[in-house]
Protein backbone atom coordinates (compact mmCIF):
# COMPACT_ATOMS: atom_id res chain seq x y z
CA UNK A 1 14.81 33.34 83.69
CA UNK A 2 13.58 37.30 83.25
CA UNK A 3 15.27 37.04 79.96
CA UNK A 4 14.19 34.12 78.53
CA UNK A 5 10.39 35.29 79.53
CA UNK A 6 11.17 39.10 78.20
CA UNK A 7 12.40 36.80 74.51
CA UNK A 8 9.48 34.80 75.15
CA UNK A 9 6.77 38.05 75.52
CA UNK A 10 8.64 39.59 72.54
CA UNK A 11 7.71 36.55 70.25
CA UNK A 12 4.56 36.22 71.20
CA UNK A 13 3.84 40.06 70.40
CA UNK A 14 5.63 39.52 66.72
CA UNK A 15 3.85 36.14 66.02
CA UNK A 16 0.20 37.87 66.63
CA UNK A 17 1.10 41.09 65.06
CA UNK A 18 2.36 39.32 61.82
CA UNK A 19 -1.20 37.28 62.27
CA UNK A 20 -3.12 40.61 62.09
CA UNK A 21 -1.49 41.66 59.13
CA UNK A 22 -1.37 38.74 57.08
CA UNK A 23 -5.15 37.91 57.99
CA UNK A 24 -6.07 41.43 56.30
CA UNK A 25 -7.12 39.68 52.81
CA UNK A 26 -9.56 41.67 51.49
CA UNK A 27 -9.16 41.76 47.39
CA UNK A 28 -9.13 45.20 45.75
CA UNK A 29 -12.83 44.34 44.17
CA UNK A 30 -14.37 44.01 47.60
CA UNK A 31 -12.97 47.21 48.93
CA UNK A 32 -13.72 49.10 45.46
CA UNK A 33 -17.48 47.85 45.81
CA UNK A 34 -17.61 48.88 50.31
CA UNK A 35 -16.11 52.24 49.12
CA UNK A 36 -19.09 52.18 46.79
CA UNK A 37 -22.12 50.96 49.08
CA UNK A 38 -20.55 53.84 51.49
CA UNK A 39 -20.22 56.44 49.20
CA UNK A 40 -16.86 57.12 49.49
CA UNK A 41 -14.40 57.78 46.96
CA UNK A 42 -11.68 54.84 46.03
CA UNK A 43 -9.29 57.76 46.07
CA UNK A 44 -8.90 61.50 46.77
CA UNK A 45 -5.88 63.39 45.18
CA UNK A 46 -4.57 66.91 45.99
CA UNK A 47 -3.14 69.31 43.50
CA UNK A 48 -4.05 67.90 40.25
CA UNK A 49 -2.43 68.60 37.32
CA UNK A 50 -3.08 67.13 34.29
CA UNK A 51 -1.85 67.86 30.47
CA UNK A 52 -3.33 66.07 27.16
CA UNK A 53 -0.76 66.31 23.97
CA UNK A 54 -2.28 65.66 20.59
CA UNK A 55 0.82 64.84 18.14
CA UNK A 56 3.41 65.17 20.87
CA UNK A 57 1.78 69.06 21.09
CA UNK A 58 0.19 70.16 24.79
CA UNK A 59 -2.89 71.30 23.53
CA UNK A 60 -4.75 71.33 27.73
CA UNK A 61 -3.76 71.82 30.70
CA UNK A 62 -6.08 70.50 33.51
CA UNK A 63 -5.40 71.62 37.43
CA UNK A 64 -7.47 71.40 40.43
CA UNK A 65 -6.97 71.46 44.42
CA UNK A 66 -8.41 68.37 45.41
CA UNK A 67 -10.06 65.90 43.39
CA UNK A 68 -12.49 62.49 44.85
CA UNK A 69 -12.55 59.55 42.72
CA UNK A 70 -16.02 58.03 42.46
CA UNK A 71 -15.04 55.42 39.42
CA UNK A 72 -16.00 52.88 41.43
CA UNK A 73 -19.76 53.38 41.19
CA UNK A 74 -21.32 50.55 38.41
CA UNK A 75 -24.19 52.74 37.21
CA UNK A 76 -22.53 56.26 37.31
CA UNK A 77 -18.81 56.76 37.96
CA UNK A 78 -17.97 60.59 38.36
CA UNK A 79 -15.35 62.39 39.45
CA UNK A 80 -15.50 65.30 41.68
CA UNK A 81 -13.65 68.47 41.60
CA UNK A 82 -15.02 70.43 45.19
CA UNK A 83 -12.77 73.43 45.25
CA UNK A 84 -12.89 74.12 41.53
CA UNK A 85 -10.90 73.95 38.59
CA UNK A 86 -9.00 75.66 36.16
CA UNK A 87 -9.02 74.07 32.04
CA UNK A 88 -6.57 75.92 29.80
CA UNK A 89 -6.71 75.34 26.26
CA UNK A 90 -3.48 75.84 23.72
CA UNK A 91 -3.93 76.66 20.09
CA UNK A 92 -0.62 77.79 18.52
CA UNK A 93 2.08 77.03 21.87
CA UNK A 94 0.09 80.11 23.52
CA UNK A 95 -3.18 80.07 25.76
CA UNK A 96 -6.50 80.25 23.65
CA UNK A 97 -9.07 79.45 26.11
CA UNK A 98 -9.36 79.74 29.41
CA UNK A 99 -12.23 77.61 31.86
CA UNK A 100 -12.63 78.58 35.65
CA UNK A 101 -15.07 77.61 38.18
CA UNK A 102 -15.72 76.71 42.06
CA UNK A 103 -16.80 73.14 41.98
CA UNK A 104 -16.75 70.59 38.82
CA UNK A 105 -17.81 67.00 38.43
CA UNK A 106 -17.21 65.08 35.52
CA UNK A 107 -19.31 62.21 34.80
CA UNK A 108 -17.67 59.60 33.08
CA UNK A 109 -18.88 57.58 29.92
CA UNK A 110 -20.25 54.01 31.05
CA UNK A 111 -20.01 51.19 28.82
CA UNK A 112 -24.00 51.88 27.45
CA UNK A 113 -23.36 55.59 26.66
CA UNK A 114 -20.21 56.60 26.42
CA UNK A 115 -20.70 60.22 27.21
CA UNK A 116 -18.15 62.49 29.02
CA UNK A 117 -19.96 65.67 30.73
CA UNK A 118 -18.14 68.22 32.80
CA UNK A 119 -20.58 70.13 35.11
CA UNK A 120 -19.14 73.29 36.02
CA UNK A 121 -20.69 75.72 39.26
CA UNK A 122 -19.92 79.02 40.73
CA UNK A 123 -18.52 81.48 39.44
CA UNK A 124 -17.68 80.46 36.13
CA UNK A 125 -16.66 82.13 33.80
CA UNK A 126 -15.20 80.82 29.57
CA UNK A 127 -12.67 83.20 27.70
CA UNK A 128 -11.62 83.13 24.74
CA UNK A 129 -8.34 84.92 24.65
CA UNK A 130 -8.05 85.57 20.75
CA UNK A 131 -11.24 86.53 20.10
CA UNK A 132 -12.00 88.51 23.45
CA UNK A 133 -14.59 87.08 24.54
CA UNK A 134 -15.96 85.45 28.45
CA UNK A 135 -19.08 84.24 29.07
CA UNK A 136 -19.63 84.59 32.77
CA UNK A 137 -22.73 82.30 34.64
CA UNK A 138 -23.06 80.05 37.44
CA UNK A 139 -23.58 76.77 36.12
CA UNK A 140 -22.42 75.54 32.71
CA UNK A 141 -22.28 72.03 30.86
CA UNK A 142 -19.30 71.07 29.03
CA UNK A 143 -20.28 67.68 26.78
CA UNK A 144 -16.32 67.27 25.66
CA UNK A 145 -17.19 64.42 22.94
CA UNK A 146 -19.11 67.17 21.00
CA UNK A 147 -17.05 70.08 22.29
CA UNK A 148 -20.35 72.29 23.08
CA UNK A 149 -21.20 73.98 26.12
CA UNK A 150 -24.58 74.75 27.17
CA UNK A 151 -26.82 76.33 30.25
CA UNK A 152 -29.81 77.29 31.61
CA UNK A 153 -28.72 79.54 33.84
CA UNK A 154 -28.47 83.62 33.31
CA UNK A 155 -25.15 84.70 31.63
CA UNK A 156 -23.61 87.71 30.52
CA UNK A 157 -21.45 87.57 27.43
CA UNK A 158 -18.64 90.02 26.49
CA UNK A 159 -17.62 90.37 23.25
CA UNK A 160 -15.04 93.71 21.99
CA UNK A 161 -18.43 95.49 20.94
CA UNK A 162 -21.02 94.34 22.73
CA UNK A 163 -22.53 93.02 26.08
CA UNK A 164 -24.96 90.23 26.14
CA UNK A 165 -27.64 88.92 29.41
CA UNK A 166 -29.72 86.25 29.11
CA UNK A 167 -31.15 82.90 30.61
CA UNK A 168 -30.12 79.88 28.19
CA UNK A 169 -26.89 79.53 26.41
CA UNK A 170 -25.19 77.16 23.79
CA UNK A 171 -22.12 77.79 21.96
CA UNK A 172 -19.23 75.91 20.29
CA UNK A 173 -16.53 75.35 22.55
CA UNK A 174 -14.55 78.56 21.26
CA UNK A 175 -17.42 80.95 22.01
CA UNK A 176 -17.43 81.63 18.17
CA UNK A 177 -21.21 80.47 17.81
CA UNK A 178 -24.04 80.57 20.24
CA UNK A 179 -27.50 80.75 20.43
CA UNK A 180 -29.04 82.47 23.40
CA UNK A 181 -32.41 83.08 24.66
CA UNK A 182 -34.05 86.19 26.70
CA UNK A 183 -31.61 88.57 25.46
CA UNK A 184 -30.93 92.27 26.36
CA UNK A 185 -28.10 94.01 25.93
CA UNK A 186 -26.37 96.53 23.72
CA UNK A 187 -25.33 95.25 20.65
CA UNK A 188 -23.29 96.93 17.22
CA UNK A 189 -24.72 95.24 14.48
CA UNK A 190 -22.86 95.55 10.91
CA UNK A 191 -24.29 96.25 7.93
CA UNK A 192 -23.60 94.15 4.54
């Protein structure tokens, strides 16, 4: 009798755990759109590392230490980048340009805009390698459709000749053009 109520017990414990589990029905668009209301991301991923090839050539390497997922937001999707990242840019099989900051979110395109913006914070600092130059600031705006960078924050700006501060920056996404406002600085200027 003790074993046929221990077999018994035993049944009873696999017939309502297999209940629990198959009563979990939830579909993927319900818990995508709860993640949303509670603004939580529909996934979190540590040590990113991502590389775009143009031609079956890397031409950017992407890495980051944690990234949250917000792509499940209707009005806005983002995604968040909270202890920085680090963009590398390859012209020629060698490192051209270099990105690094403390915290990133990229805001995604939605269906009405179809914009891509990378907000970069802290610390951040743009060089490029063959040209020697890094622009150094706190916050800086990467729109990657139009590859331009921009911000409204002070900056300094090295160049092999001169050294640039300011409040307000554009530029091309090589650092090769830029306009800049409330300069100082020392600059060599070349005569024609």
């Amino acid at each position: 009798m003790t074993k046929y109520l221990k077999h018994i017990i035993k049944s009873i414990a696999v017939v309502c755990t297999s209940a629990m589990l198959f009563s979990c029905g939830n579909d993927i668009q319900e818990v995508r759109d709860f993640l949303a209301d509670k603004n939580l991301p529909v996934g979190v991923a540590e040590n990113v590392f991502n590389v775009h090839t143009d031609s079956g050539r890397v031409d950017l390497r992407f890495t980051a230490p944690l990234l949250h997922d917000y792509s499940n937001r209707k009005e806005h999707p983002y995604s968040e980048f909270p202890e920085g990242v680090r963009i590398v840019s390859i012209d020629k099989n060698k490192d051209s340009l270099v990105i690094v900051g403390n915290y990133a979110i990229s805001y995604a395109g939605t269906r009405k805009t179809n914009i891509s913006i990378l907000e970069i914070r802290g610390k951040v600092q743009i060089e490029n390698i063959n040209e020697r130059k890094k622009l150094i600031t706190e916050q800086l705006y990467w729109d990657q459709r139009t590859k331009y960078y921009f911000t409204e924050e002070p900056f300094t700006l090295y160049t092999e000749t001169d050294t640039i501060y300011g409040v307000g920056f554009d530029t091309s996404e090589d650092l090769s053009q830029f306009t800049s406002s409330n300069n100082r600085g020392n600059l060599e200027l070349k005569e024609n």
